[in-house]
C-alpha atoms as a PDB file:
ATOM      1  CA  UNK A   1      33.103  29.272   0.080  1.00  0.00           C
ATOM      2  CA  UNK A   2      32.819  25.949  -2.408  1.00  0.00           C
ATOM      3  CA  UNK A   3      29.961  26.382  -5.448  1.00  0.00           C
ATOM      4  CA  UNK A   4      27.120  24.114  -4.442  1.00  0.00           C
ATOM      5  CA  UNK A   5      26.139  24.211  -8.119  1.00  0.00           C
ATOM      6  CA  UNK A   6      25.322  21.607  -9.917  1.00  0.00           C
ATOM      7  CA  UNK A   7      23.702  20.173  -7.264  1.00  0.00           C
ATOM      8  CA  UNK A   8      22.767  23.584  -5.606  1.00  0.00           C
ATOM      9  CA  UNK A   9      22.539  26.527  -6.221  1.00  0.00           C
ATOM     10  CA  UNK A  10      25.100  29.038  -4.871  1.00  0.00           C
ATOM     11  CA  UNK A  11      23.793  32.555  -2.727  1.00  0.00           C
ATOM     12  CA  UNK A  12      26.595  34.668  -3.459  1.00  0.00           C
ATOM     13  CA  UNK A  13      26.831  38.245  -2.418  1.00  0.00           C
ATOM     14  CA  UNK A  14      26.869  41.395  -4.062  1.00  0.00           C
ATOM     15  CA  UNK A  15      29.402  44.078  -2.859  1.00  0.00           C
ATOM     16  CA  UNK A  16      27.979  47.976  -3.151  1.00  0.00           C
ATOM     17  CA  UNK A  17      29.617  50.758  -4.110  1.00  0.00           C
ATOM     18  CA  UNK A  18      29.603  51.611  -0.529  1.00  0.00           C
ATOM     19  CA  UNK A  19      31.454  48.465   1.083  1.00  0.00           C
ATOM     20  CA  UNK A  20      35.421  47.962   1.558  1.00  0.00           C
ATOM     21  CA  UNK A  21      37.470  45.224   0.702  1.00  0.00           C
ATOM     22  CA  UNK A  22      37.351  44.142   4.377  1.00  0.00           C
ATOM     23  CA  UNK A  23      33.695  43.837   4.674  1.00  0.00           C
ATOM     24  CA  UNK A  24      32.987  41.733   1.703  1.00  0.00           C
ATOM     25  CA  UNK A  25      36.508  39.967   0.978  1.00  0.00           C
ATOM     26  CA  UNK A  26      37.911  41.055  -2.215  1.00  0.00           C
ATOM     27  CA  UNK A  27      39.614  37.510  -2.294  1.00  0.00           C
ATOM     28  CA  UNK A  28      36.247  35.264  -1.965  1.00  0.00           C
ATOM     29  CA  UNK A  29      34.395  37.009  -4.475  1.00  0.00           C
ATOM     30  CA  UNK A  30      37.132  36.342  -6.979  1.00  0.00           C
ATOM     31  CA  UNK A  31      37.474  32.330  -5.702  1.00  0.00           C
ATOM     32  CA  UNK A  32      33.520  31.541  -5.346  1.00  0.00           C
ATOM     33  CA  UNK A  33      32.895  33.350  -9.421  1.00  0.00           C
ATOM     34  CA  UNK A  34      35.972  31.513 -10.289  1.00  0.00           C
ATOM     35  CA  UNK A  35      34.422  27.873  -8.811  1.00  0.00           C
ATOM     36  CA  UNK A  36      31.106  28.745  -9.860  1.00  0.00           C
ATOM     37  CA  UNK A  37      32.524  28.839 -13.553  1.00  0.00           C
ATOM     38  CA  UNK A  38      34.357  26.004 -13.519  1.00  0.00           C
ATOM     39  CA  UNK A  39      31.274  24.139 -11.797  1.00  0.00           C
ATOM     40  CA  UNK A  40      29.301  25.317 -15.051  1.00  0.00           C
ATOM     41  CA  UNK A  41      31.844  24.529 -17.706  1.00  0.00           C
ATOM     42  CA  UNK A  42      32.043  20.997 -16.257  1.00  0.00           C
ATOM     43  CA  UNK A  43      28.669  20.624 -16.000  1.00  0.00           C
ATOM     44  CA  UNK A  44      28.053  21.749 -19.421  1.00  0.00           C
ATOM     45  CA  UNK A  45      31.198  19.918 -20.729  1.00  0.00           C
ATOM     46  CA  UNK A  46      33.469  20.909 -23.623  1.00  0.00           C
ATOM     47  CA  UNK A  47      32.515  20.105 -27.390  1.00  0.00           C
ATOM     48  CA  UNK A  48      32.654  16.566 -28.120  1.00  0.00           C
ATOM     49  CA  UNK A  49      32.643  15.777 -24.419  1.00  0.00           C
ATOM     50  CA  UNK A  50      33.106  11.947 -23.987  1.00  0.00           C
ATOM     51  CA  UNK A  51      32.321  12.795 -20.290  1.00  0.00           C
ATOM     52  CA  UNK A  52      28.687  11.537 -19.725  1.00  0.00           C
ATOM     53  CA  UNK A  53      27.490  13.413 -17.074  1.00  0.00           C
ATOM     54  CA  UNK A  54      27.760  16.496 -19.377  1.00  0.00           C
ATOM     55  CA  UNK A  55      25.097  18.296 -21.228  1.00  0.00           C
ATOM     56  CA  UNK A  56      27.526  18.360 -24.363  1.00  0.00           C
ATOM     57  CA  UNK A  57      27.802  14.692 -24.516  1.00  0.00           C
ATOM     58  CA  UNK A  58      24.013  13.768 -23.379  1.00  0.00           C
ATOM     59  CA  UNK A  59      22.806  16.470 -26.476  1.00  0.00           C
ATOM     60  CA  UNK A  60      25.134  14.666 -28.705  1.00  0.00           C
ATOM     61  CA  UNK A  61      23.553  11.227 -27.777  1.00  0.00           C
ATOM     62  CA  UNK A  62      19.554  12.304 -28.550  1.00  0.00           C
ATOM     63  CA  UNK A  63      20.908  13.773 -31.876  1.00  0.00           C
ATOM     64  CA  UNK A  64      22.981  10.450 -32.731  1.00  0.00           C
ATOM     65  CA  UNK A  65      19.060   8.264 -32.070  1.00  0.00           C
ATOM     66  CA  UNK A  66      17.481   7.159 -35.393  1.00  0.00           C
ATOM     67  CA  UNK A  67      13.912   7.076 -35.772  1.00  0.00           C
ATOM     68  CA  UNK A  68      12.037   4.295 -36.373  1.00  0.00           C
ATOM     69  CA  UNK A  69       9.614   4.384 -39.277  1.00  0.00           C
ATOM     70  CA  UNK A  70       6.295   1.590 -39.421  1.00  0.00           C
ATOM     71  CA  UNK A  71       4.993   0.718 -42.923  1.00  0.00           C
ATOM     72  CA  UNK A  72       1.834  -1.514 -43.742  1.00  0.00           C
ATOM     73  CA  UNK A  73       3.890  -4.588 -43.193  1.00  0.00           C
ATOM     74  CA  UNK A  74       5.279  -3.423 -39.592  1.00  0.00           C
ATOM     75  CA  UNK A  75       9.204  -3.702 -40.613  1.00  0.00           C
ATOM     76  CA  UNK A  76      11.218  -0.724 -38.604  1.00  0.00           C
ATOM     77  CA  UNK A  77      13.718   0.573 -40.348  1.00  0.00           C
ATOM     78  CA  UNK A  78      16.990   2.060 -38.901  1.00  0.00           C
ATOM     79  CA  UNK A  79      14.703   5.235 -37.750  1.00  0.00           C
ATOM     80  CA  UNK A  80      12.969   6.154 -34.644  1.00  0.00           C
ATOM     81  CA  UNK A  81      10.369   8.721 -34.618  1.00  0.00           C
ATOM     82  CA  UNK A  82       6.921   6.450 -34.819  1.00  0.00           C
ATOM     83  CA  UNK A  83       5.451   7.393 -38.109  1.00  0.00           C
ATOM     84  CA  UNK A  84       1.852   5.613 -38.938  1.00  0.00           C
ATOM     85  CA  UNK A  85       1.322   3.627 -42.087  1.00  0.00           C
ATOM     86  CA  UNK A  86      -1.983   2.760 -43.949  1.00  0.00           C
ATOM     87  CA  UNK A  87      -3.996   0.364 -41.703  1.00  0.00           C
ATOM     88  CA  UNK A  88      -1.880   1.526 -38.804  1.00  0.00           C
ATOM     89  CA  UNK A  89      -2.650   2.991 -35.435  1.00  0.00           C
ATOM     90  CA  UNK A  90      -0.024   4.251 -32.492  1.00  0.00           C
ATOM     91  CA  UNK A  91      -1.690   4.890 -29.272  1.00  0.00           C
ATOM     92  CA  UNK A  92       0.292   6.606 -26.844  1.00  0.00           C
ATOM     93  CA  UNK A  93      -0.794   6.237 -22.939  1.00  0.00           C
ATOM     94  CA  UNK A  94       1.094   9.330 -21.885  1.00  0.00           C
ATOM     95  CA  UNK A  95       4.280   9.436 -20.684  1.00  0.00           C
ATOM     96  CA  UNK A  96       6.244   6.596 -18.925  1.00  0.00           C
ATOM     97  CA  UNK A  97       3.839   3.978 -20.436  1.00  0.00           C
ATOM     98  CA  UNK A  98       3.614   2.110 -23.625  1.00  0.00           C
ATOM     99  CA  UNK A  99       2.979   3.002 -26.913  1.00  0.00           C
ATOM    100  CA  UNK A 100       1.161   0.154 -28.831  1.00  0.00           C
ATOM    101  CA  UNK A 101       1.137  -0.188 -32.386  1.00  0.00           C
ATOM    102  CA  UNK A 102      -1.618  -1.956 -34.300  1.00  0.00           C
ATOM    103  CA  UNK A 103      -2.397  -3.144 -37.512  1.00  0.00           C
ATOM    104  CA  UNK A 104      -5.754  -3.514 -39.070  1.00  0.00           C
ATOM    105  CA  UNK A 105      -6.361  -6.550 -40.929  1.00  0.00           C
ATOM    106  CA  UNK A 106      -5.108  -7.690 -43.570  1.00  0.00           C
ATOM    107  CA  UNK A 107      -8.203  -9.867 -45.061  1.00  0.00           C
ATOM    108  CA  UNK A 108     -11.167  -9.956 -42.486  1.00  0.00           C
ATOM    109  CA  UNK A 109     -13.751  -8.058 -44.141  1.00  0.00           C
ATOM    110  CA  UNK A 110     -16.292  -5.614 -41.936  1.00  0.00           C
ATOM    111  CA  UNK A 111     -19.167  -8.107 -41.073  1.00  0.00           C
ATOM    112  CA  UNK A 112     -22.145  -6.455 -39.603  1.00  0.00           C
ATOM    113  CA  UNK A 113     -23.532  -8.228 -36.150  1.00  0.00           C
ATOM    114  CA  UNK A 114     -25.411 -11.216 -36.932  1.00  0.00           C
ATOM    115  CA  UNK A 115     -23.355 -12.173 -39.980  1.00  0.00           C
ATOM    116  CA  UNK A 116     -21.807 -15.154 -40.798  1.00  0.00           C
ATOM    117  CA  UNK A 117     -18.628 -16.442 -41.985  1.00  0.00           C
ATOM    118  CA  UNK A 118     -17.735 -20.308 -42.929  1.00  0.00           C
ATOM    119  CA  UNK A 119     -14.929 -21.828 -42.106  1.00  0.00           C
ATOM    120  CA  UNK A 120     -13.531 -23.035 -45.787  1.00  0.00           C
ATOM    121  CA  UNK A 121     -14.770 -22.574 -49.718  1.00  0.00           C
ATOM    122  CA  UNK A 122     -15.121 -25.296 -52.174  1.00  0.00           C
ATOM    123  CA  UNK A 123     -17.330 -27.032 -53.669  1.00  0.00           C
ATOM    124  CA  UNK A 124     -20.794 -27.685 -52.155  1.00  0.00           C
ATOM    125  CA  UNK A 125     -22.650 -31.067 -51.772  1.00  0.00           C
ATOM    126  CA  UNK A 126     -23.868 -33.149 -48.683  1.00  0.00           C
ATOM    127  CA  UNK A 127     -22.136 -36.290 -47.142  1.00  0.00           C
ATOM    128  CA  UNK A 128     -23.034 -38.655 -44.509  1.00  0.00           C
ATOM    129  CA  UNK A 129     -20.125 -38.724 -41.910  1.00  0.00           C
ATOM    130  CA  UNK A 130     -19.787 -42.318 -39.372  1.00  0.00           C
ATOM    131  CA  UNK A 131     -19.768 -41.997 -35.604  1.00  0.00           C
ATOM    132  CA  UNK A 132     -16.845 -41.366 -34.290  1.00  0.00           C
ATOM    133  CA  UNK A 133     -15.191 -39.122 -36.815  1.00  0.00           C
ATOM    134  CA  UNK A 134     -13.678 -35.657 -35.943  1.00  0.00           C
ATOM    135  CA  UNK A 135     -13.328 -32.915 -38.700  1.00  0.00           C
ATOM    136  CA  UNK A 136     -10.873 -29.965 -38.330  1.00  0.00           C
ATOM    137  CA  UNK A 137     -12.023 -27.500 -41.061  1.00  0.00           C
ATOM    138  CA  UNK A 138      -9.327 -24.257 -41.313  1.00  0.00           C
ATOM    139  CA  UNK A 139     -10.331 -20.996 -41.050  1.00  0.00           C
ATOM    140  CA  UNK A 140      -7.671 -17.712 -41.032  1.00  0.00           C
ATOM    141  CA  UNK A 141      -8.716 -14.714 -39.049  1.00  0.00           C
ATOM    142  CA  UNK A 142      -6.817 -11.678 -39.001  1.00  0.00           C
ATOM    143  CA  UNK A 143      -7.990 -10.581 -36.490  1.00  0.00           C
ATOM    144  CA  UNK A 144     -10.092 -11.568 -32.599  1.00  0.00           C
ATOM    145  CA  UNK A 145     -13.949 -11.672 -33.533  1.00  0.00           C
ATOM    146  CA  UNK A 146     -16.288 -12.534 -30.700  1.00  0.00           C
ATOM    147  CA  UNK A 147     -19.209 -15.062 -32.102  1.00  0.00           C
ATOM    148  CA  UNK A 148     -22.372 -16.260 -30.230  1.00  0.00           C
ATOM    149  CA  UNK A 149     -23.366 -18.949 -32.704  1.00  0.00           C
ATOM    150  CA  UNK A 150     -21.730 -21.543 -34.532  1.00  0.00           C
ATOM    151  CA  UNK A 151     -23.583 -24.234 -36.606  1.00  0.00           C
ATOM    152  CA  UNK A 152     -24.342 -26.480 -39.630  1.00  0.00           C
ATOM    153  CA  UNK A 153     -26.406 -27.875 -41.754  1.00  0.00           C
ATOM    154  CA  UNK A 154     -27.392 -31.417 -41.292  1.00  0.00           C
ATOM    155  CA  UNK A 155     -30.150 -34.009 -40.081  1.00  0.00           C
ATOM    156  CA  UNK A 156     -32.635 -37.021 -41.056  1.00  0.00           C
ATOM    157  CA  UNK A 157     -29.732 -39.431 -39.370  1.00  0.00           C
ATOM    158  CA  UNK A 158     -31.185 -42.738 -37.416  1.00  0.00           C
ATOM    159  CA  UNK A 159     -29.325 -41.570 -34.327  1.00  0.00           C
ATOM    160  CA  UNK A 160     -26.540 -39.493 -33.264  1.00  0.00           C
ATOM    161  CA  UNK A 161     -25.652 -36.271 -32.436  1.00  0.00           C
ATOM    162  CA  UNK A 162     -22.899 -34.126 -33.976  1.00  0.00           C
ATOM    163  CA  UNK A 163     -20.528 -31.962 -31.645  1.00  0.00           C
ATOM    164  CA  UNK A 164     -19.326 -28.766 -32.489  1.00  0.00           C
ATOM    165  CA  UNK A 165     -16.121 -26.585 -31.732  1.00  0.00           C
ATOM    166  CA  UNK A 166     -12.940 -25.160 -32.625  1.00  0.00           C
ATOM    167  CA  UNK A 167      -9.010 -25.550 -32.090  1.00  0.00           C
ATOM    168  CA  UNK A 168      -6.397 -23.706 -32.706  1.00  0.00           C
ATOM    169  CA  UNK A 169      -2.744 -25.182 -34.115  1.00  0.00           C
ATOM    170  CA  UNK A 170       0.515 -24.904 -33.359  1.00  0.00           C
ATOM    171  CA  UNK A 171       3.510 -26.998 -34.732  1.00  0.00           C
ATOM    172  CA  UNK A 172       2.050 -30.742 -35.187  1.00  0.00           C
ATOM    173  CA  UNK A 173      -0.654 -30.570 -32.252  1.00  0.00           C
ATOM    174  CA  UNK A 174      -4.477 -29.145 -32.405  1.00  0.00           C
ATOM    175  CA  UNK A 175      -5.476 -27.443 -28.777  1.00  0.00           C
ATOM    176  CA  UNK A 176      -8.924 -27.509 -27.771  1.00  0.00           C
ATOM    177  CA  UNK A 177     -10.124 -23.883 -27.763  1.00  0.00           C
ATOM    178  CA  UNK A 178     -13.862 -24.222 -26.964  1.00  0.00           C
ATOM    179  CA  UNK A 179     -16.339 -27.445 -26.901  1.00  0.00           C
ATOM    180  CA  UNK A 180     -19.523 -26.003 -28.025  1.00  0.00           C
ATOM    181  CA  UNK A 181     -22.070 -28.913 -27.035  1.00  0.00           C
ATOM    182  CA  UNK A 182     -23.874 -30.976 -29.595  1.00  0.00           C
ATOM    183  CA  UNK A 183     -26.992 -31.034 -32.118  1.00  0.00           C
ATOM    184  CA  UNK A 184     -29.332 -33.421 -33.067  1.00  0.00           C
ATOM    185  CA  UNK A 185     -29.143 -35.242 -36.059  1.00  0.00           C
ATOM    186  CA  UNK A 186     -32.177 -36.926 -36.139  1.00  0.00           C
ATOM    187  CA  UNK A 187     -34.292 -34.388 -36.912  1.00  0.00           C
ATOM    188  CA  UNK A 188     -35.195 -32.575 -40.022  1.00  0.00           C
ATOM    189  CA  UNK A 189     -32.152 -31.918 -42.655  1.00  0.00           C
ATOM    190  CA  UNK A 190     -32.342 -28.144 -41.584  1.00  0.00           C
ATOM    191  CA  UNK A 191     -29.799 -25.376 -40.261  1.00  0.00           C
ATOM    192  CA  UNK A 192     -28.743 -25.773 -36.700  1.00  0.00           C
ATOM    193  CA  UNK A 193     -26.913 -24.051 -34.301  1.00  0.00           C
ATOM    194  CA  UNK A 194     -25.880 -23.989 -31.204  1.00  0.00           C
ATOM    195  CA  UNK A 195     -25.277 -20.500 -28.466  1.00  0.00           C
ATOM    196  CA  UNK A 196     -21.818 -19.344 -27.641  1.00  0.00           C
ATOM    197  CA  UNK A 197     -19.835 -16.867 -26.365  1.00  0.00           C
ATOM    198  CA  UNK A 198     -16.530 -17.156 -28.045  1.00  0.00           C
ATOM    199  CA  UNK A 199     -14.102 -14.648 -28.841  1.00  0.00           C
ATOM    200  CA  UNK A 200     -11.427 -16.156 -31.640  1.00  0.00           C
ATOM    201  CA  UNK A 201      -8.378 -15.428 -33.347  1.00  0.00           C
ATOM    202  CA  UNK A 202      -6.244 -14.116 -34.954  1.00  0.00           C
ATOM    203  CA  UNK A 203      -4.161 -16.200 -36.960  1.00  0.00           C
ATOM    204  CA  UNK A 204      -5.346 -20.120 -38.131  1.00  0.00           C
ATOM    205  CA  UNK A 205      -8.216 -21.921 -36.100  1.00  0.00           C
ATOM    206  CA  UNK A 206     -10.203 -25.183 -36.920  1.00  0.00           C
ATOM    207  CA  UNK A 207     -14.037 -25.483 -36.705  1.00  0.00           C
ATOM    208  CA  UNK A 208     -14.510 -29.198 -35.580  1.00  0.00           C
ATOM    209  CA  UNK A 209     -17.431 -31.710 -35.726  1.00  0.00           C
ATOM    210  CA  UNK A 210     -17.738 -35.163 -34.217  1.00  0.00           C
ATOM    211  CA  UNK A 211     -19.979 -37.008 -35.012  1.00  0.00           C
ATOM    212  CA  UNK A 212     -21.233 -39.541 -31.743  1.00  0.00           C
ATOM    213  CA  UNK A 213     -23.283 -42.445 -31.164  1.00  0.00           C
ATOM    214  CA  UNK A 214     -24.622 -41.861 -34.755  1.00  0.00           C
ATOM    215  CA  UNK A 215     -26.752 -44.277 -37.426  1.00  0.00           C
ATOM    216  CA  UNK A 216     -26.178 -42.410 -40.361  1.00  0.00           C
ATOM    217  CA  UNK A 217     -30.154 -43.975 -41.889  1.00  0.00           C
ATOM    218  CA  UNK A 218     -30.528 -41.657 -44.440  1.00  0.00           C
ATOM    219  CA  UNK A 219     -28.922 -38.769 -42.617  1.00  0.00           C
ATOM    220  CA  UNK A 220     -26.665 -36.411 -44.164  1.00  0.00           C
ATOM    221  CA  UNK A 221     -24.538 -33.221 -43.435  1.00  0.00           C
ATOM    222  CA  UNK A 222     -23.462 -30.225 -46.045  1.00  0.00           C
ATOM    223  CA  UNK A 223     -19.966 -30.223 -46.907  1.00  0.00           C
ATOM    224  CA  UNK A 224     -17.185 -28.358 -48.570  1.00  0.00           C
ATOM    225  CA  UNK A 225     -15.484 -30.494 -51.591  1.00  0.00           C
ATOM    226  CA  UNK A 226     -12.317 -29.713 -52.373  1.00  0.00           C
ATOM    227  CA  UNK A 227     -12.169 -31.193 -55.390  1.00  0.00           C
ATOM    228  CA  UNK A 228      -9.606 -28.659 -57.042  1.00  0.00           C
ATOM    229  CA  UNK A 229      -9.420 -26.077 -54.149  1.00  0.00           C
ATOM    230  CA  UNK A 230      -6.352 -26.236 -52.351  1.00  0.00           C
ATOM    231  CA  UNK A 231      -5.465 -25.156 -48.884  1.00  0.00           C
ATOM    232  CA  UNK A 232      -1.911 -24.184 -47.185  1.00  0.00           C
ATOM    233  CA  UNK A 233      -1.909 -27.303 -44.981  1.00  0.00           C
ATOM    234  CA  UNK A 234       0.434 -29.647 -43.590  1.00  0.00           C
ATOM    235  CA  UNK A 235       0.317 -32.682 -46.069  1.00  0.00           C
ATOM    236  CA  UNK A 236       1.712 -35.247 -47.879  1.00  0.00           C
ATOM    237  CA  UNK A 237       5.196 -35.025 -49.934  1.00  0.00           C
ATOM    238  CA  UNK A 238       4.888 -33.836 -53.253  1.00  0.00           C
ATOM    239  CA  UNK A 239       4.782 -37.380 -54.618  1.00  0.00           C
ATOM    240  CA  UNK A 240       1.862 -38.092 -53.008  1.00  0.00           C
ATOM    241  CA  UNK A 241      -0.255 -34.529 -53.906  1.00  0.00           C
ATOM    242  CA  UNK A 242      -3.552 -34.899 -55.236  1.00  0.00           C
ATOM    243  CA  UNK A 243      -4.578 -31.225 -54.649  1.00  0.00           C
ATOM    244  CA  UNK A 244      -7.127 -32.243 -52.599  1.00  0.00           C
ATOM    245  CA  UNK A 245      -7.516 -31.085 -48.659  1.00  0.00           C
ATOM    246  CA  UNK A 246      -9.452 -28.737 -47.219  1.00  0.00           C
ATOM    247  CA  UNK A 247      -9.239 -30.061 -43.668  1.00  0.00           C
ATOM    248  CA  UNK A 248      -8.079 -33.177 -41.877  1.00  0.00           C
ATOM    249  CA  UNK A 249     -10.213 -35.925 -40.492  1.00  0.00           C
ATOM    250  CA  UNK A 250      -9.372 -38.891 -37.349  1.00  0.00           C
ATOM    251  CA  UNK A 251     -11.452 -41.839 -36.884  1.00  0.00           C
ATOM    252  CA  UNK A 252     -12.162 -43.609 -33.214  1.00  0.00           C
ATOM    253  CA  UNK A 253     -12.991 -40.353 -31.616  1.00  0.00           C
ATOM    254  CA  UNK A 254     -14.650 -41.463 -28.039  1.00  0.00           C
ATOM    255  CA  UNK A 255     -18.202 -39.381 -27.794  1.00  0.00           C
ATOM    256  CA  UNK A 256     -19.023 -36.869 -24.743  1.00  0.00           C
ATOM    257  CA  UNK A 257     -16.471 -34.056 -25.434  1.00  0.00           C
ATOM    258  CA  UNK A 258     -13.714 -33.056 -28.048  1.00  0.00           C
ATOM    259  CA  UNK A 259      -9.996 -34.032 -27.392  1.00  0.00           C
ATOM    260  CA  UNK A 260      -8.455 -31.535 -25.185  1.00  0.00           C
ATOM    261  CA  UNK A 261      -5.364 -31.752 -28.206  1.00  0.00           C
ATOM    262  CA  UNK A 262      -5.321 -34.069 -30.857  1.00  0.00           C
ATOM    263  CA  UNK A 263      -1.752 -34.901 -32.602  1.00  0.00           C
ATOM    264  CA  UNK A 264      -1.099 -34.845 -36.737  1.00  0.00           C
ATOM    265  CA  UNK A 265       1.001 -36.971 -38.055  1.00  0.00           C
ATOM    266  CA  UNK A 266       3.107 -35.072 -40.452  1.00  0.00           C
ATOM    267  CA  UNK A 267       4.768 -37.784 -42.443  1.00  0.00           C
ATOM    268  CA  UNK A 268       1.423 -39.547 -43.137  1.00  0.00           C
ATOM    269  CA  UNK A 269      -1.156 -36.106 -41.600  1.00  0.00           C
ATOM    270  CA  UNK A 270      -4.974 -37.188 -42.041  1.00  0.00           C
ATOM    271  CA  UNK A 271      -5.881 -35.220 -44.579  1.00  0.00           C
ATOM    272  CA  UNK A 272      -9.444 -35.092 -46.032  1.00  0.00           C
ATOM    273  CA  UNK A 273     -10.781 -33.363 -49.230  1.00  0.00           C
ATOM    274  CA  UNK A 274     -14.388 -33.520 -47.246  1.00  0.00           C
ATOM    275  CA  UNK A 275     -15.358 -31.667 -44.300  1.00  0.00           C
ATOM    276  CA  UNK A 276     -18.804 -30.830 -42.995  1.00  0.00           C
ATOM    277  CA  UNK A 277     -19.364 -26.863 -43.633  1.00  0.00           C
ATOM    278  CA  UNK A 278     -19.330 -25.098 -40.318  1.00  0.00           C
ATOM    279  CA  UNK A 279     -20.243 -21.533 -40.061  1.00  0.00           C
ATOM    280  CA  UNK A 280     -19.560 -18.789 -37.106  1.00  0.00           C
ATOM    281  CA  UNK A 281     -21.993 -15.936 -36.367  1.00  0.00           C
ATOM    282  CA  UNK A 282     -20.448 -12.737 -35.493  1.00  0.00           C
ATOM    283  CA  UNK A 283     -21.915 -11.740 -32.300  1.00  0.00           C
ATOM    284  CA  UNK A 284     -24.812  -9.290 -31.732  1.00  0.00           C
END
């Protein structure tokens, strides 16, 4: 008979001492041993088998892999066995799914719930924004945070409220990533805030205020001054540095809600060295 091996296996029988050459054929025995052989040796495949159905060849192939080795800045090297870094954690779902590879961040600090973070540094003061002017004020996360309250300080205005959100920035556009609603500005010069349920980041974002339908009177909101604090925007050419931005400003903003994207203009980008001081609160 033909070996069934490799993709069965063969039932071969075993003469005893007791049976003739007739009753189990002298001949067959030698022919099925002899296929069965050559069924292994091809299956196992002689050394440096170029054949890739053999086992030879398919051994050689996981010996030839590299591994792949992650340091803290995520580079892979010419290696492949997953080797974790400082700040780095492989999770592996199990086998046939994917292994994910995080990084913890890089600045964020650990904020208990309830905590607040601002959205820029500089120097403090107060200034008394028109209606109709939107502030983008930068802010890096490096990593998502979820936040339930984001506010300012501000008030004692004749009328007006001031509207509060965030965008995010890609290229030469600002995208809308939440409107937040509005707060008074006509009452006492005091902390405000307003409820959310916002989860941000990573990477850049921009906490925005408009001001609408305001009479400044002798109103006034708490800023960040650049003054000599300088942030990695998009500005001006060199010629035209002053050192001072810490956010970008647009005028003729229509009240009711924030631009769904907003457009900078990179040759000429509205950049401001004053923007109100808008913080986030980490959520509880």
């Amino acid at each position: 008979m033909a070996t069934n091996f490799p993709t069965g296996l063969d039932a071969l029988t075993n003469p005893t001492p007791t049976d003739t050459l007739a009753s189990v054929p002298h001949a067959d025995q030698h022919a099925n041993a002899n296929d069965a052989i050559e069924a292994l040796q091809a299956k196992v495949g002689v050394d440096g088998s170029a054949v890739t159905s053999t086992l030879d060849y398919k051994v050689a192939q996981l010996q030839a892999v590299p591994a792949v080795t992650i340091g803290t800045t995520g580079t892979l090297s010419s290696e492949r066995s997953l080797t974790a870094g400082a700040g780095i954690t492989i999770t592996d779902a199990g086998a046939g799914s994917t292994v994910t590879v995080t990084q913890a961040g890089l600045w964020n600090p650990t904020i208990s719930a309830g905590g607040y973070i601002a959205a820029n540094s500089g120097q403090n003061g107060t200034f008394s924004p028109a209606s109709g002017n939107l502030y983008l004020s930068p802010m890096f996360l490096s990593s998502s945070i979820t936040v339930d309250r984001i506010g300012v300080k501000g008030g004692l205005y004749t009328a007006g409220t001031l509207r509060l959100g965030a965008y995010s920035f890609s290229g030469s556009t600002f995208t809308r990533l939440f409107d937040a609603g509005t707060i008074d500005l006509t009452t006492s010069n005091t902390g405000k805030e307003i409820t959310i349920s916002q989860t941000v980041g990573p990477g850049w974002i921009f906490l925005a205020a408009l001001v609408e339908n305001a009479t400044v009177g002798s109103g006034s909101i708490v800023q960040f001054n650049a003054q000599t604090f300088f942030s990695p925007l998009p500005g001006p050419a060199p010629s035209s540095l002053n050192f001072q931005r810490c956010g970008y400003a647009f005028g003729s903003i229509s009240a009711g809600s924030l631009p769904a994207t907003r457009s900078l203009t990179l040759s000429a980008p509205e950049i401001t060295n004053i923007v109100p001081q808008i913080a986030l609160r980490i959520a509880l």
